[in-house]
C-alpha atoms as a PDB file:
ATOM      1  CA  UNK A   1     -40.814   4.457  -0.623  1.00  0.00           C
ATOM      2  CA  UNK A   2     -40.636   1.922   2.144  1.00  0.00           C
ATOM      3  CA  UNK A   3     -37.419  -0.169   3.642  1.00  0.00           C
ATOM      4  CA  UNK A   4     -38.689  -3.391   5.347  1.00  0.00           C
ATOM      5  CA  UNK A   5     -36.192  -4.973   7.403  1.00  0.00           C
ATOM      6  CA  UNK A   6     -36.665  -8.705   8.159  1.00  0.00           C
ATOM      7  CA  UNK A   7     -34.529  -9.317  10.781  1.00  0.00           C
ATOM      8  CA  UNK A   8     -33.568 -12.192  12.324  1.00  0.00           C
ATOM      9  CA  UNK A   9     -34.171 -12.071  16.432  1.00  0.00           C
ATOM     10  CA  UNK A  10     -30.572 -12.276  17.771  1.00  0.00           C
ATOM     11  CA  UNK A  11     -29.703  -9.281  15.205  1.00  0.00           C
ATOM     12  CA  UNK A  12     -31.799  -6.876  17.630  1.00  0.00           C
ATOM     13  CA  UNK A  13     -29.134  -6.810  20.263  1.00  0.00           C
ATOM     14  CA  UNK A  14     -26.616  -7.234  18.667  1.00  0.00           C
ATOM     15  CA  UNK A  15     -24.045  -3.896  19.418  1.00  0.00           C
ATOM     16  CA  UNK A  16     -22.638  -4.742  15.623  1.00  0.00           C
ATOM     17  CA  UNK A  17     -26.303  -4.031  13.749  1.00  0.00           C
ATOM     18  CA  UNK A  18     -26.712  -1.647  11.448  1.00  0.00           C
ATOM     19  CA  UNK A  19     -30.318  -2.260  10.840  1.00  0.00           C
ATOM     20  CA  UNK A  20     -31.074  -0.075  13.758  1.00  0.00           C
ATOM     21  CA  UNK A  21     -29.004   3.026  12.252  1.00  0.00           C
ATOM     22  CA  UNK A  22     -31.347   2.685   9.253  1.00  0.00           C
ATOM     23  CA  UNK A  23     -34.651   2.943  11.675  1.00  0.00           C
ATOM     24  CA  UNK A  24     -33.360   5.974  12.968  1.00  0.00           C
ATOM     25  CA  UNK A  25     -31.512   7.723   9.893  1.00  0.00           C
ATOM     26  CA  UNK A  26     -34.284   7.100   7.064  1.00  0.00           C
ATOM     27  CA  UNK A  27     -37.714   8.695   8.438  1.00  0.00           C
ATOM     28  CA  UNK A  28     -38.470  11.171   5.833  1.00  0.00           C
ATOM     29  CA  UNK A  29     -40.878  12.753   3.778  1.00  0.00           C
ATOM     30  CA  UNK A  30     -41.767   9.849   0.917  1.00  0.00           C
ATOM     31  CA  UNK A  31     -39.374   7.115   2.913  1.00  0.00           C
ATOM     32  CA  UNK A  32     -40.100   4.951   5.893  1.00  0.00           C
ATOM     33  CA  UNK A  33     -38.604   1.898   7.673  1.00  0.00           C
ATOM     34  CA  UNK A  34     -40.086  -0.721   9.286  1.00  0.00           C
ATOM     35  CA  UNK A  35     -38.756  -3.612  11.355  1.00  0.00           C
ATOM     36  CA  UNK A  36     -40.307  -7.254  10.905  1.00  0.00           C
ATOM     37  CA  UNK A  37     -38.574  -9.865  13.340  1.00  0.00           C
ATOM     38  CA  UNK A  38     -38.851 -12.705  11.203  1.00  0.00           C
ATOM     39  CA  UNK A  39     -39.845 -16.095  12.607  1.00  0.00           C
ATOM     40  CA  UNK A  40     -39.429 -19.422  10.917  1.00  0.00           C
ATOM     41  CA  UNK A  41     -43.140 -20.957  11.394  1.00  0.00           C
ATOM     42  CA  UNK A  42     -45.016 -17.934  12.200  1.00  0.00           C
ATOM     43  CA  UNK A  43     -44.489 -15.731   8.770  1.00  0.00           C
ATOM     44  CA  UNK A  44     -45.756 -11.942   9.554  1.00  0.00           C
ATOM     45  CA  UNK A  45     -48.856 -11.307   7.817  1.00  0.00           C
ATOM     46  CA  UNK A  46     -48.399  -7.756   7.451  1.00  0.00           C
ATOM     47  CA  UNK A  47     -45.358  -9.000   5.524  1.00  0.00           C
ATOM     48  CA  UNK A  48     -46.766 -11.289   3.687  1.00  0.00           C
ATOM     49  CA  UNK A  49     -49.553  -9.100   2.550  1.00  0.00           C
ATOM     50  CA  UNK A  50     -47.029  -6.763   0.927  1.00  0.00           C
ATOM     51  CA  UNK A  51     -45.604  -9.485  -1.073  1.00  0.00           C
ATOM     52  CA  UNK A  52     -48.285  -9.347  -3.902  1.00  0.00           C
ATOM     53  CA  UNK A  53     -47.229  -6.069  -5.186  1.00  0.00           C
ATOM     54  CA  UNK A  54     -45.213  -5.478  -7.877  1.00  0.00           C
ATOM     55  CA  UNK A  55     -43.231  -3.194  -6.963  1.00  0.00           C
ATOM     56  CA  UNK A  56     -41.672  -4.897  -3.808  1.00  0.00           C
ATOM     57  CA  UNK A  57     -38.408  -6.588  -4.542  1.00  0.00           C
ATOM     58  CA  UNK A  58     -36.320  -8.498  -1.863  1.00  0.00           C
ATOM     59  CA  UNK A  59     -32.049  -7.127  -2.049  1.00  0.00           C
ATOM     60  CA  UNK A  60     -30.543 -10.406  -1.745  1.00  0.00           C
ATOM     61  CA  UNK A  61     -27.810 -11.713  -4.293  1.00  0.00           C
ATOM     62  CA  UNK A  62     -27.774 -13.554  -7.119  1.00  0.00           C
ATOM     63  CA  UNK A  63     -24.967 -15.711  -5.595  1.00  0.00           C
ATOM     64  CA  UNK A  64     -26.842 -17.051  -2.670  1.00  0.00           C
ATOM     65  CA  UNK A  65     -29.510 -18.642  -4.783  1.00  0.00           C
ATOM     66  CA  UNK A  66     -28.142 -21.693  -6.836  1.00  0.00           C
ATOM     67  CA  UNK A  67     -30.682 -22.641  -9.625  1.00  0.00           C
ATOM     68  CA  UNK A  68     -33.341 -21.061  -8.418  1.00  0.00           C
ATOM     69  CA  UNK A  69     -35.610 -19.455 -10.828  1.00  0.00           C
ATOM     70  CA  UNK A  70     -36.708 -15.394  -9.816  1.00  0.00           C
ATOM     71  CA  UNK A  71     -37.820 -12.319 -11.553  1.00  0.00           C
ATOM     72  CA  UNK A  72     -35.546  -9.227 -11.364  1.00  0.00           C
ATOM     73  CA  UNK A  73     -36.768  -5.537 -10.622  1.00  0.00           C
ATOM     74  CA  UNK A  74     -35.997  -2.680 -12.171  1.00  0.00           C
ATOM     75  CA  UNK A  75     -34.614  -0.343  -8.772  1.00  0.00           C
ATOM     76  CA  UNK A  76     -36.339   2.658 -10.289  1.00  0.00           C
ATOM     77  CA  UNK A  77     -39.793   0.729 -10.607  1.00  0.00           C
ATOM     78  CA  UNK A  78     -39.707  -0.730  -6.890  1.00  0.00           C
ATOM     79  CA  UNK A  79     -41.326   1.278  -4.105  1.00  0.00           C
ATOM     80  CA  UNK A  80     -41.243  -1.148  -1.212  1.00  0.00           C
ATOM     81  CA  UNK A  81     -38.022  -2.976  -0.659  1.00  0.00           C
ATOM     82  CA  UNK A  82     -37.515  -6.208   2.310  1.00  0.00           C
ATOM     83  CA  UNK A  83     -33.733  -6.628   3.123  1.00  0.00           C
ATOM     84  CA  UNK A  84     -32.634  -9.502   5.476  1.00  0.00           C
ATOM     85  CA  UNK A  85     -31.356  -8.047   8.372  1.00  0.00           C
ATOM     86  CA  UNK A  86     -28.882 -10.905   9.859  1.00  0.00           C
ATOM     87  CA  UNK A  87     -25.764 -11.707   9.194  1.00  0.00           C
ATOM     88  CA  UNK A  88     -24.559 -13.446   5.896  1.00  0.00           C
ATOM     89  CA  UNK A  89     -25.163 -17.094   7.344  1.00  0.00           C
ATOM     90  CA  UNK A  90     -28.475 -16.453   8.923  1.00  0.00           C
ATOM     91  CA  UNK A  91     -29.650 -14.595   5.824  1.00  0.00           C
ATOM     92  CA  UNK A  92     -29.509 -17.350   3.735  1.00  0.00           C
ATOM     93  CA  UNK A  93     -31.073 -19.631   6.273  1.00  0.00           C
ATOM     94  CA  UNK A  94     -33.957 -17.026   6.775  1.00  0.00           C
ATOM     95  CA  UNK A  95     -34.023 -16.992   2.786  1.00  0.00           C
ATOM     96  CA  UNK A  96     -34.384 -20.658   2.240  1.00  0.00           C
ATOM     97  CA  UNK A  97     -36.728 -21.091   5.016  1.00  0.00           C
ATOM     98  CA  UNK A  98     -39.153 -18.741   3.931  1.00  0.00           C
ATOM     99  CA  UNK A  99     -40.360 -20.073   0.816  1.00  0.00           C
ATOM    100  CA  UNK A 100     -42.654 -17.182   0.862  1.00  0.00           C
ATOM    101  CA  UNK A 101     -39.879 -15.078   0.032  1.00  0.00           C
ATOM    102  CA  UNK A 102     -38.718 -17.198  -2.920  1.00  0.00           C
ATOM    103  CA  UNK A 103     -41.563 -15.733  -5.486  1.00  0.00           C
ATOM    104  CA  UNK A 104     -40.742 -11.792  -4.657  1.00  0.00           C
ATOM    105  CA  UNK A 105     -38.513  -9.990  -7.374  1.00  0.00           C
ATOM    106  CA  UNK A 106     -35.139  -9.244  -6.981  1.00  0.00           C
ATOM    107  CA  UNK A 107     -33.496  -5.844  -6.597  1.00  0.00           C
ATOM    108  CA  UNK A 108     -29.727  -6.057  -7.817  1.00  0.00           C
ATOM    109  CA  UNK A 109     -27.246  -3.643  -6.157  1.00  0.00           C
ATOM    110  CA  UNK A 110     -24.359  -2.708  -8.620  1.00  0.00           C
ATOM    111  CA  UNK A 111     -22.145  -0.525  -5.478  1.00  0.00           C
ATOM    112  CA  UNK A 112     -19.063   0.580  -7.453  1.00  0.00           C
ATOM    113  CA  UNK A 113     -16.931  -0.017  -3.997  1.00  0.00           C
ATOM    114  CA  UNK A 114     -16.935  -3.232  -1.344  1.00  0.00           C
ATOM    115  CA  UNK A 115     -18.523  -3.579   1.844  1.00  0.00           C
ATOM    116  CA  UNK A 116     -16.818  -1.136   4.172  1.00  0.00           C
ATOM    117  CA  UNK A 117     -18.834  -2.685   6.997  1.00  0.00           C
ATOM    118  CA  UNK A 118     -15.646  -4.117   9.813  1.00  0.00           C
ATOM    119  CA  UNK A 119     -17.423  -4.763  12.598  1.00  0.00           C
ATOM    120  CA  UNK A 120     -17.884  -8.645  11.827  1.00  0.00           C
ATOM    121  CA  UNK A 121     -15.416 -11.813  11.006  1.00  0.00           C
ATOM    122  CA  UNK A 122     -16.443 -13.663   8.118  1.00  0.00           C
ATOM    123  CA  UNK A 123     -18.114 -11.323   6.293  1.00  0.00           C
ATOM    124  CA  UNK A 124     -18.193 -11.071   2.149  1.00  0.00           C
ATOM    125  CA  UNK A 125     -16.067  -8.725   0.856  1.00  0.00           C
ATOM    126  CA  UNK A 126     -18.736  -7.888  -1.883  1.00  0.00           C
ATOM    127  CA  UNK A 127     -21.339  -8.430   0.547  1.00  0.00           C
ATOM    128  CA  UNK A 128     -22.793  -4.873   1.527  1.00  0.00           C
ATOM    129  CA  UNK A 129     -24.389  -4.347   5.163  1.00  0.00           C
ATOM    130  CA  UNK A 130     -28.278  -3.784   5.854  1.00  0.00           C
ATOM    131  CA  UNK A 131     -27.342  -0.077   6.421  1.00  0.00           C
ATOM    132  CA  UNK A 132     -25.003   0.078   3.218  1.00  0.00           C
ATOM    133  CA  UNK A 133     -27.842  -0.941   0.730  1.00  0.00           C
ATOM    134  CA  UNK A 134     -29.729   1.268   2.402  1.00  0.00           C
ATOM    135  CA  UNK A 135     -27.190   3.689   1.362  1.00  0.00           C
ATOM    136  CA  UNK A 136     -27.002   2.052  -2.438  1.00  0.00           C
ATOM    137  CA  UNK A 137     -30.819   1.777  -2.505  1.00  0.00           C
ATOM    138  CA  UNK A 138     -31.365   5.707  -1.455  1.00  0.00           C
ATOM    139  CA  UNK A 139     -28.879   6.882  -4.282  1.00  0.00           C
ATOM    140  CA  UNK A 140     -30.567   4.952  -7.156  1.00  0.00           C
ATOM    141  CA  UNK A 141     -34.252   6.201  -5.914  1.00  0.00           C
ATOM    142  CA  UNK A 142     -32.283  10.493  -6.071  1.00  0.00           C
ATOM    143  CA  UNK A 143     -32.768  10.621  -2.218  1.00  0.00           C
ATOM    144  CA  UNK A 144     -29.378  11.606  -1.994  1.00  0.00           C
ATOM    145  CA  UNK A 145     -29.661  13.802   0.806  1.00  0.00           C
ATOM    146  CA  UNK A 146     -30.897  11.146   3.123  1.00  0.00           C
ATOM    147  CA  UNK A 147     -28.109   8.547   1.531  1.00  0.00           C
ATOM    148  CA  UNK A 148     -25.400  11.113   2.715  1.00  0.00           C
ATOM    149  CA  UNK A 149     -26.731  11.333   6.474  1.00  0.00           C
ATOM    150  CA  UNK A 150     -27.189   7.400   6.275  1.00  0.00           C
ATOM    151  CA  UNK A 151     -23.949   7.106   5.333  1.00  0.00           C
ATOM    152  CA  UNK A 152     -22.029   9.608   7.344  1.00  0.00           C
ATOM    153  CA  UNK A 153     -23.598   7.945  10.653  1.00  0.00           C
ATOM    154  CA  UNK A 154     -22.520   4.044   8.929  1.00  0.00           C
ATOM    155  CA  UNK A 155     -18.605   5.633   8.502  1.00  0.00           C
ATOM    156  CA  UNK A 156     -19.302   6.940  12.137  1.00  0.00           C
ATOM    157  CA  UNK A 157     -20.355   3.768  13.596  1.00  0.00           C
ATOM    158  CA  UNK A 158     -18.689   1.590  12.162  1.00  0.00           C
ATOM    159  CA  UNK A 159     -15.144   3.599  13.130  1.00  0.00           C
ATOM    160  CA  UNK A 160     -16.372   3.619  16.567  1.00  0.00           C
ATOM    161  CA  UNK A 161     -16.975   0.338  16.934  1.00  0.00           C
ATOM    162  CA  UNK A 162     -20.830   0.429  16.760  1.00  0.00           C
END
């Protein structure tokens, strides 16, 4: 299983990112994680050679997407999953300004609790972190283990402050 996390460039230093607690809390046997920086006109082709598979779905909700027509994944059937690292507002400009993105399947995240994530203003309350669907996303694949270390070091970080 892979976690590829498009992130937008002023995410990387940014003290409040839990993208980079993923990169260091998810190497395992079977998993790995992978940051892509995404850029507007220069698409990365290592990215966009991944997209023809069919069992890569993008996590990125229904909501965002008015009348736009997508296939849906089946969590258990995906192996390779992109998540837009950025916040809320500059995930759904990275997402309409990558058309290429538009044509991937979608992963659906049903977390039975909110976004714990408090490290940001404006943030959707049902609106889960990168490191949070990580969390979700580890759970529905039985790589519970990893989820609980993932998590633990979220709760920690996100107490502290980052």
């Amino acid at each position: 299983m892979q976690i590829i996390l498009l992130t937008h460039e002023r995410e990387v230093m940014r003290p409040s990112n839990t993208g980079q607690l993923v990169l260091t809390a998810v190497s395992d046997v079977g998993v790995s994680a992978k940051r892509l920086i995404w850029r507007r006109a220069e698409p990365d082709k290592t990215l966009l050679s991944m997209l023809g598979g069919g069992s890569t779905g993008l996590v990125y909700p229904d909501t965002e997407v008015a009348g736009a027509a997508y296939s849906t994944l089946d969590i258990e059937a995906c192996q390779r999953f992109i998540l837009l690292d950025a916040t809320w507002q500059e995930a759904r400009k990275m997402y309409n300004r990558s058309p290429y993105l538009h044509a991937v399947g979608r992963v659906s995240l049903n977390s039975a609790r909110g976004s714990r994530y408090r490290l940001r203003r404006n943030q959707k309350k049902e609106g889960l972190c990168t490191a949070e669907c990580v969390v979700e996303i580890l759970r529905n694949k039985d790589r519970h283990e990893l989820a609980d270390r993932l998590e633990e070091q979220f709760v920690h970080f996100n107490e502290n402050g980052g």
